[in-house]
Protein backbone atom coordinates (compact mmCIF):
# COMPACT_ATOMS: atom_id res chain seq x y z
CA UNK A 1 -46.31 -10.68 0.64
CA UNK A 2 -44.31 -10.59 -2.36
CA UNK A 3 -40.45 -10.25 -2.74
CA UNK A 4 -40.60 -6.73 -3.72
CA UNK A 5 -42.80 -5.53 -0.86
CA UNK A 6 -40.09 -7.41 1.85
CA UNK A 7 -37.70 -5.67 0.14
CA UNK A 8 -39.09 -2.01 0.23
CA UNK A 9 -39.71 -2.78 3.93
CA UNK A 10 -36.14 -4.14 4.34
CA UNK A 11 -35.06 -0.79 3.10
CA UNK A 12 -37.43 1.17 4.89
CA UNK A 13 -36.17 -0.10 8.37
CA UNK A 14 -32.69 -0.23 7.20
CA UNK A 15 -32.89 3.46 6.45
CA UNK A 16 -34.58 3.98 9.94
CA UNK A 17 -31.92 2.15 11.63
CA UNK A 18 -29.42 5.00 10.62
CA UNK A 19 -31.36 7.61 12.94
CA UNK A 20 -29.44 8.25 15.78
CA UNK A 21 -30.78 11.28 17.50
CA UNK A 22 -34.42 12.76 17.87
CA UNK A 23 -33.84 15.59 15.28
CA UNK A 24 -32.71 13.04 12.93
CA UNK A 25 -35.97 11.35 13.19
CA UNK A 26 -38.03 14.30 13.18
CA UNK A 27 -36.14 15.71 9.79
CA UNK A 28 -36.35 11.89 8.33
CA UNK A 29 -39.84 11.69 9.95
CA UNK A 30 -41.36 15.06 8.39
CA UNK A 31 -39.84 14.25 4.87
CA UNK A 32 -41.54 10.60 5.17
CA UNK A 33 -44.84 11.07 6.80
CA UNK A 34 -47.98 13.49 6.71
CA UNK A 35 -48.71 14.89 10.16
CA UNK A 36 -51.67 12.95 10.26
CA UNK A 37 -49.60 9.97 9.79
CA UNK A 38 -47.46 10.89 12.38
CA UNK A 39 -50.03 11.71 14.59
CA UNK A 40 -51.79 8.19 14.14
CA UNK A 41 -48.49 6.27 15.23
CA UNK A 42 -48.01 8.58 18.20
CA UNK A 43 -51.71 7.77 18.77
CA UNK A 44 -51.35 3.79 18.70
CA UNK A 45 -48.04 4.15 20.81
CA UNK A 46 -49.69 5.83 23.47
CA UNK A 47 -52.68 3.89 23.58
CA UNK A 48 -50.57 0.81 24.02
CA UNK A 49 -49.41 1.95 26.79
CA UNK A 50 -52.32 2.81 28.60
CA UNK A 51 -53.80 -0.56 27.80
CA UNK A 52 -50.44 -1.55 29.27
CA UNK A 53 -51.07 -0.10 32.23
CA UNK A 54 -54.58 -1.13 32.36
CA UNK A 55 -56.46 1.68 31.29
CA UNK A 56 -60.19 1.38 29.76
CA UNK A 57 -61.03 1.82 26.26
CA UNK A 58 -62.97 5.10 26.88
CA UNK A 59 -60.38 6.33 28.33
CA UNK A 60 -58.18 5.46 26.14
CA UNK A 61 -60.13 6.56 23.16
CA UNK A 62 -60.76 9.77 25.06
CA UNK A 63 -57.21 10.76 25.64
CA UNK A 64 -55.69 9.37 22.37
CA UNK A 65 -58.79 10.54 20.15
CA UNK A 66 -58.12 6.73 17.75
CA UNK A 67 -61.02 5.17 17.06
CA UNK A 68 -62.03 1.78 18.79
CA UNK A 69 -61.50 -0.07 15.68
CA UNK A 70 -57.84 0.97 15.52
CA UNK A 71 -57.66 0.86 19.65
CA UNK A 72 -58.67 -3.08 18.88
CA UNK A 73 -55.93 -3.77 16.37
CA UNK A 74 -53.28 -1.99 18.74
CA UNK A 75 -54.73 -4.29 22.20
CA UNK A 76 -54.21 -7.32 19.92
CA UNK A 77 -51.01 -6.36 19.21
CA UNK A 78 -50.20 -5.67 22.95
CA UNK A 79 -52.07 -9.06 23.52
CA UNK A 80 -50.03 -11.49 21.32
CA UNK A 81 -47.24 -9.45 19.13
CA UNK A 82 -43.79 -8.86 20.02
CA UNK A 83 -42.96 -5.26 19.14
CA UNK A 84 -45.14 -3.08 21.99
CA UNK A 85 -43.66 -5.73 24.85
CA UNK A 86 -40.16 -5.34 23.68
CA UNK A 87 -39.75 -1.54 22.61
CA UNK A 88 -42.42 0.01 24.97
């Protein structure tokens, strides 16, 4: 990655950092994002959880409507990243 894309996202979650309440995020959120955009993340959080807890992929893909390509990328993450197991 180069230096100017670690800096962008050095600002990014520097700026998201500042959010202290739920309507901050959803005014910071709305101004930032597309609702499908939103709606993807809240899709990937959920589904992390459910693999969490053991759920299947078709149910998974069922109740979070992601498809199993993205449902892959997010069990991977559950499976060896850091982020889900420490924030979720």
């Amino acid at each position: 990655m180069s230096g100017d894309i670690i800096n962008n996202h050095k600002e990014l979650f520097e700026t998201i950092l500042k959010l202290k309440t739920i309507e901050d995020c959803e005014i910071f959120f709305d101004d930032l994002c597309t609702y499908k955009e939103l709606d993807s993340m809240a899709g990937r959080i959920k589904a992390a959880k459910l693999l969490m807890k053991g759920e299947t992929y078709d149910k998974i893909i069922k109740e979070t409507e992601i498809s199993s390509a993205t449902l892959s990328r997010v069990n991977k993450c559950v499976k060896y990243g850091e982020g889900y197991k420490k924030f979720l």
